[in-house]
Protein backbone atom coordinates (compact mmCIF):
# COMPACT_ATOMS: atom_id res chain seq x y z
CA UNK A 1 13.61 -1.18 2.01
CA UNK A 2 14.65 -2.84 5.43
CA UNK A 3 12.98 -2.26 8.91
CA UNK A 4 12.47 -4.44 11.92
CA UNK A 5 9.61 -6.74 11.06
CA UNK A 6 9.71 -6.57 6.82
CA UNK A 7 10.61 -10.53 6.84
CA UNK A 8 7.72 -11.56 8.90
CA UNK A 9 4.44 -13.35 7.51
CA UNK A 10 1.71 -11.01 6.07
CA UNK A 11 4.51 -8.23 5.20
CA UNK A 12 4.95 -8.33 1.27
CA UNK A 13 5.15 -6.12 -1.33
CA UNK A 14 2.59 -4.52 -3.67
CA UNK A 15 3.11 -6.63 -6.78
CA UNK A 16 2.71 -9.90 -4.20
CA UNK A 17 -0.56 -8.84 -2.39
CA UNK A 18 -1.90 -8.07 -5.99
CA UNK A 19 -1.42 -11.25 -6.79
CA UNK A 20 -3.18 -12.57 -3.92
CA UNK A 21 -6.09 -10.26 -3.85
CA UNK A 22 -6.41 -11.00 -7.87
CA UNK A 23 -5.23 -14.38 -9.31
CA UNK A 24 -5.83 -16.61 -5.91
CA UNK A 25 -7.92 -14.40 -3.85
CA UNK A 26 -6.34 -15.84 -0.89
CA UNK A 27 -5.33 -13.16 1.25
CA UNK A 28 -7.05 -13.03 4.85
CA UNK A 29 -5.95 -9.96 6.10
CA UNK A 30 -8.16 -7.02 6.95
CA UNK A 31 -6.02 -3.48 6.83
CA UNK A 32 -2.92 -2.51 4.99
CA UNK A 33 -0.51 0.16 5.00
CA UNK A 34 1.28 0.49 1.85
CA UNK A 35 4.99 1.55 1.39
CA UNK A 36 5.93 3.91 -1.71
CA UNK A 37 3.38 5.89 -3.97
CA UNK A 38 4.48 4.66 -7.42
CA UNK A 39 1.95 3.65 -9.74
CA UNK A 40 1.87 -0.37 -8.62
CA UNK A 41 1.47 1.12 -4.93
CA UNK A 42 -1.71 3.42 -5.99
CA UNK A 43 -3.27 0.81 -7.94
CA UNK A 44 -2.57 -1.62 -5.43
CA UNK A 45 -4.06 0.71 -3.08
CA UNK A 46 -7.34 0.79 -4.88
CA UNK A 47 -7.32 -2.78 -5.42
CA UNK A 48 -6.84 -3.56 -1.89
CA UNK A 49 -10.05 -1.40 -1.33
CA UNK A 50 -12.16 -2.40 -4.16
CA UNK A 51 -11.69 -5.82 -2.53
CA UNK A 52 -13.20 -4.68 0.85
CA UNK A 53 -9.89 -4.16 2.81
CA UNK A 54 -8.78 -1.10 4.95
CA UNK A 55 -6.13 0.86 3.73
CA UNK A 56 -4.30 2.33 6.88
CA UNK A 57 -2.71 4.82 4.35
CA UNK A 58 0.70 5.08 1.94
CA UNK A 59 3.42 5.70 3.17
CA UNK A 60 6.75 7.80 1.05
CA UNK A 61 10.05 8.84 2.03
CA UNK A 62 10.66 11.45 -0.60
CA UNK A 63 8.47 14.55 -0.27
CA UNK A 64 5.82 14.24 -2.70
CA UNK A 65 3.70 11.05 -4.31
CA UNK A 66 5.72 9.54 -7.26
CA UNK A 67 3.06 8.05 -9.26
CA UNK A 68 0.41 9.54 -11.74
CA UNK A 69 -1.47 12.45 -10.35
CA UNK A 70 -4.62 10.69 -11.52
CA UNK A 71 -4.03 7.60 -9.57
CA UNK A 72 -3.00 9.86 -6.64
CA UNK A 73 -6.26 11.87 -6.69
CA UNK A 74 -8.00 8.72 -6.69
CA UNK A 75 -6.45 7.17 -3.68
CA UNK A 76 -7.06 10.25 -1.82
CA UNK A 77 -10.35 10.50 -2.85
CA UNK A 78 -10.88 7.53 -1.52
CA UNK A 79 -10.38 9.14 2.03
CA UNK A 80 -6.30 6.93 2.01
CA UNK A 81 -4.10 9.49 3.49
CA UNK A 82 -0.50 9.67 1.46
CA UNK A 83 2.21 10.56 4.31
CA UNK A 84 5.38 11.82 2.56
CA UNK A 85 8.91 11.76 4.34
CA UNK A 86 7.95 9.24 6.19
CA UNK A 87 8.95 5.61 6.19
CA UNK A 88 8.47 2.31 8.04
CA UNK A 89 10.27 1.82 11.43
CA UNK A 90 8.83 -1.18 12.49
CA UNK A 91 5.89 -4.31 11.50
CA UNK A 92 4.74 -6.01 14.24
């Protein structure tokens, strides 16, 4: 998915901000705000905060979460706010 801003440093996707939170522990931002709600965005999502980070929230365009119900209850549990039809516009 395109927007204005998606090329710039510190905008990745889930799988790569895994990585860095897991295999190099390298990754020196503070807050995220995840796009999608599959299951690699949810656990992602949980990563992100069982490594100390903020989770601004998940963002989806379709009108419901798409990943397991299990990994969705825990995400919200976790007080991260799921916002369906909604999608980026801009990173900055």
């Amino acid at each position: 998915m395109a927007f204005p801003g998606w090329n710039q440093p510190g905008v990745m996707g889930a799988a790569a901000l895994s990585i860095l939170l897991t295999r190099y522990d390298a990754f020196a931002g503070k807050r995220v705000l995840i796009a999608g709600s599959h299951d690699l965005a949810l656990e992602t999502a949980l990563l992100a905060i069982d490594k100390g980070l903020e989770v601004a929230g998940l963002v989806e365009v379709r009108s419901a979460p798409q990943g397991d119900p299990r990994l969705v209850a825990k995400v919200e549990a976790a007080g991260v706010v799921i916002s369906c039809n909604t999608h980026p516009v801009e990173a900055k």
